[in-house]
C-alpha atoms as a PDB file:
ATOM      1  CA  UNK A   1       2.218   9.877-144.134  1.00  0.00           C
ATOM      2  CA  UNK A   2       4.921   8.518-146.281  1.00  0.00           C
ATOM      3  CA  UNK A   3       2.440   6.472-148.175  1.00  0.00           C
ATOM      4  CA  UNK A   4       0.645   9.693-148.773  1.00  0.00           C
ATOM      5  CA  UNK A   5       3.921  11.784-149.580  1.00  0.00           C
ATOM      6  CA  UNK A   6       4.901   8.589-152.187  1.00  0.00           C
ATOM      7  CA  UNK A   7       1.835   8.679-154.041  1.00  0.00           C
ATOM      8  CA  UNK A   8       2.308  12.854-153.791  1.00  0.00           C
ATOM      9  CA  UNK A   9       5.404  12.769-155.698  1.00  0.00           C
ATOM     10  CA  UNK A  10       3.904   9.896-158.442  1.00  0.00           C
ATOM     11  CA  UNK A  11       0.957  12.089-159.344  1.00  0.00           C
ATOM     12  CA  UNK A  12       3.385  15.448-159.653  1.00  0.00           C
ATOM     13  CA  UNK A  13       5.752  13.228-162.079  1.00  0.00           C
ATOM     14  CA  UNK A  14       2.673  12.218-164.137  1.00  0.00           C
ATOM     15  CA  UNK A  15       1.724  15.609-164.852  1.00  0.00           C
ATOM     16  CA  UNK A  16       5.348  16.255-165.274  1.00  0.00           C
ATOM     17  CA  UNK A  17       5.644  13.892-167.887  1.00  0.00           C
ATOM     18  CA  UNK A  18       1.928  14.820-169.496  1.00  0.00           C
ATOM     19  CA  UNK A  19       2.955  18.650-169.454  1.00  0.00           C
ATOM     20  CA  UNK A  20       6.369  17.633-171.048  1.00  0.00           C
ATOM     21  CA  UNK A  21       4.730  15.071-173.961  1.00  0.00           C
ATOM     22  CA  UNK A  22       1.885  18.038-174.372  1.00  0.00           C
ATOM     23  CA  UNK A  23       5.024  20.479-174.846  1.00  0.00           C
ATOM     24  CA  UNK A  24       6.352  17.482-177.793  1.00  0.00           C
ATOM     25  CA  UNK A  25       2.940  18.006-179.233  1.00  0.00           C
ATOM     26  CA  UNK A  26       3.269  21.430-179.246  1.00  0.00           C
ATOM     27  CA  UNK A  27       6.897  21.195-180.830  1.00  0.00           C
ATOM     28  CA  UNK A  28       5.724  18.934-183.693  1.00  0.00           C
ATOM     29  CA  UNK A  29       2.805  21.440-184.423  1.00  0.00           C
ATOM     30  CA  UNK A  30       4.873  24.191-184.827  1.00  0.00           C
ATOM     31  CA  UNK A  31       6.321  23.109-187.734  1.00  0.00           C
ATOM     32  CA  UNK A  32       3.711  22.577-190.884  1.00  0.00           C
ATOM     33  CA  UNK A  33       6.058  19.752-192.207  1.00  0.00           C
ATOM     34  CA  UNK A  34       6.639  18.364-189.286  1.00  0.00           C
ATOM     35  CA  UNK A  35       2.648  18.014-188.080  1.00  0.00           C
ATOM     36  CA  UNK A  36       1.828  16.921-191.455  1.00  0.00           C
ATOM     37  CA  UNK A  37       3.863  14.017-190.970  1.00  0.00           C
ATOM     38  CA  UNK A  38       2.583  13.374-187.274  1.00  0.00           C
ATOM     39  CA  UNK A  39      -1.131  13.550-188.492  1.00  0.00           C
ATOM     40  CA  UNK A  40      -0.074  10.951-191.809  1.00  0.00           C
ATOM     41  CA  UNK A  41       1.467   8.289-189.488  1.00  0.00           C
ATOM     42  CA  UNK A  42      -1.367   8.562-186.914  1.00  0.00           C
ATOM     43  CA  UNK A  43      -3.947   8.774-188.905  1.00  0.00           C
ATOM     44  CA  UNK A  44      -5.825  11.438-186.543  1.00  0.00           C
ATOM     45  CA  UNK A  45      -6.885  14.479-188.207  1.00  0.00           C
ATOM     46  CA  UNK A  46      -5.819  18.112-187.033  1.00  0.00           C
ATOM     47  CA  UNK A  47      -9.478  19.148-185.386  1.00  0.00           C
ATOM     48  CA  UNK A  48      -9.381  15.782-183.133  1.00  0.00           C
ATOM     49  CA  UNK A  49      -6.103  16.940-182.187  1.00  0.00           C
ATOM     50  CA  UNK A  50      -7.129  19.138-178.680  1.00  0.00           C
ATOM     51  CA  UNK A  51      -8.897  16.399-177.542  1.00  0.00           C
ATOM     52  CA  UNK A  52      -6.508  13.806-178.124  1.00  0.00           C
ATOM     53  CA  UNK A  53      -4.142  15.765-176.206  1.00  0.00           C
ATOM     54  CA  UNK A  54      -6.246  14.684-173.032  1.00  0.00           C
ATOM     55  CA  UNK A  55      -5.977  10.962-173.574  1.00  0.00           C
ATOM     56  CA  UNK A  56      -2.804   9.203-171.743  1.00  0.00           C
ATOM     57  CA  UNK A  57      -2.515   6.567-174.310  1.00  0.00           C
ATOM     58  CA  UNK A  58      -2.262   9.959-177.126  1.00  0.00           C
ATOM     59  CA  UNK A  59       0.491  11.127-174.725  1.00  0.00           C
ATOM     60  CA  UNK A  60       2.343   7.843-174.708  1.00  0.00           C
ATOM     61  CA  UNK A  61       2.035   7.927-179.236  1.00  0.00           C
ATOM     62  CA  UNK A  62       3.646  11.532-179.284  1.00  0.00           C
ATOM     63  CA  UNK A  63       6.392  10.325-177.127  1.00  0.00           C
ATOM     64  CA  UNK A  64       6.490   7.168-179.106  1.00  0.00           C
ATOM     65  CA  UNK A  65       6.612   9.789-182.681  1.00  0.00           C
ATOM     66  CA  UNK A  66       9.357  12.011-180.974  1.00  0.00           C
ATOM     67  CA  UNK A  67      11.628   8.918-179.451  1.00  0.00           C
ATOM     68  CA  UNK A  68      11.772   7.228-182.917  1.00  0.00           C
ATOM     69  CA  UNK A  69      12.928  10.388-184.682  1.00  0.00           C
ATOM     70  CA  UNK A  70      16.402  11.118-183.419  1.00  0.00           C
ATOM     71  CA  UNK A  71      16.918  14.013-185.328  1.00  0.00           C
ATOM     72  CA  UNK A  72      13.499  15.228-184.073  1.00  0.00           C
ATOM     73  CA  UNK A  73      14.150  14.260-180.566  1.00  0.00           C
ATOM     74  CA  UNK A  74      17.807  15.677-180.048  1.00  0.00           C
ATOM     75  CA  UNK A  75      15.904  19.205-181.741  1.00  0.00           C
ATOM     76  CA  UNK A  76      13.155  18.999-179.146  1.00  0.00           C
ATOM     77  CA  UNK A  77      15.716  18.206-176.186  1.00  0.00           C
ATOM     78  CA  UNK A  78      17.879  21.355-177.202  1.00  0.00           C
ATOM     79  CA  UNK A  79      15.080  23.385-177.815  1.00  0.00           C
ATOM     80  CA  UNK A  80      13.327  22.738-173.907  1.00  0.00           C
ATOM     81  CA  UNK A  81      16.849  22.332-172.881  1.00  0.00           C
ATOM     82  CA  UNK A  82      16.402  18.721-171.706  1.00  0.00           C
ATOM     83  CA  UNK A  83      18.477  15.761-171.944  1.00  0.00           C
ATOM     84  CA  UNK A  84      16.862  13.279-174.333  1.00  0.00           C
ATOM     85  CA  UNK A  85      16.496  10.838-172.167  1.00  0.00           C
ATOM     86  CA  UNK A  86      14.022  12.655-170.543  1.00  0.00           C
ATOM     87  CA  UNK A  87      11.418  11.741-173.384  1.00  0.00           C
ATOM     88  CA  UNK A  88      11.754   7.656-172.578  1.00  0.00           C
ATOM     89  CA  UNK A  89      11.529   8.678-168.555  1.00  0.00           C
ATOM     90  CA  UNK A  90       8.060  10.510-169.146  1.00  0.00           C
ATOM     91  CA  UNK A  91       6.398   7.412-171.991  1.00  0.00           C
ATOM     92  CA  UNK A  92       7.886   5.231-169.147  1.00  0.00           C
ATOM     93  CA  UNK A  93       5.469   7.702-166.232  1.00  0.00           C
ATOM     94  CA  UNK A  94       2.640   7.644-168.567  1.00  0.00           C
ATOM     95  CA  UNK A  95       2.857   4.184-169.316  1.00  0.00           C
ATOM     96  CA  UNK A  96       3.500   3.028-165.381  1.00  0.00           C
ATOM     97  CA  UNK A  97       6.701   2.018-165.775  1.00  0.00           C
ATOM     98  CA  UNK A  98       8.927   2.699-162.581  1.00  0.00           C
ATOM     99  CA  UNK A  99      12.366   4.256-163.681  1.00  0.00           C
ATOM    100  CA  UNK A 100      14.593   2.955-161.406  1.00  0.00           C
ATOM    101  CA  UNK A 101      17.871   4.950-161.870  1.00  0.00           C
ATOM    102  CA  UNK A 102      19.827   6.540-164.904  1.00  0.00           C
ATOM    103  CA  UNK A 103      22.298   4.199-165.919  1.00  0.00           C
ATOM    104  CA  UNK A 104      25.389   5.732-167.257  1.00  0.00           C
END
């Protein structure tokens, strides 16, 4: 059962961290300037965007966009009132990287 009830609590803080990089999409779409310079430096185009949104490896590049824009980062934390550190702990979810503790 505690197998079971491990593997429970991976899968909820997968979608976790999919619902919370799908909420960083949305944040860098709400802003013209902002998704214009998402769509330059990936090189998708705003109709494959929906679909995209589906693909883990997507999910780990908007995390990847957001975490190398501090500015952009620190405004997305404050806005979902989140620390920012909660950005690198859901790439690390999506990627399958175990996050051990918070160090201080």
């Amino acid at each position: 059962m505690a197998q079971r009830s491990r593997s429970g609590s991976r899968q909820d803080r997968r979608a976790a961290a999919e619902a919370l990089a799908v909420a960083a999409l949305g944040f860098i779409a709400s802003e013209p300037e902002r998704l214009g310079r998402f769509l330059a430096m990936t090189g998708i185009g705003p109709d494959s965007l929906r679909a995209a949104a589906r693909e883990p490896q997507f999910l780990l590049g908007v995390l990847d966009h957001l975490a190398a824009d501090e500015p952009l980062l620190l405004a997305f934390a404050a806005e979902n009132s989140i620390p920012a550190n909660a950005v690198i702990k859901a790439r690390d979810t999506i990627a399958g990287r175990r996050w051990e503790r918070d160090t201080p």
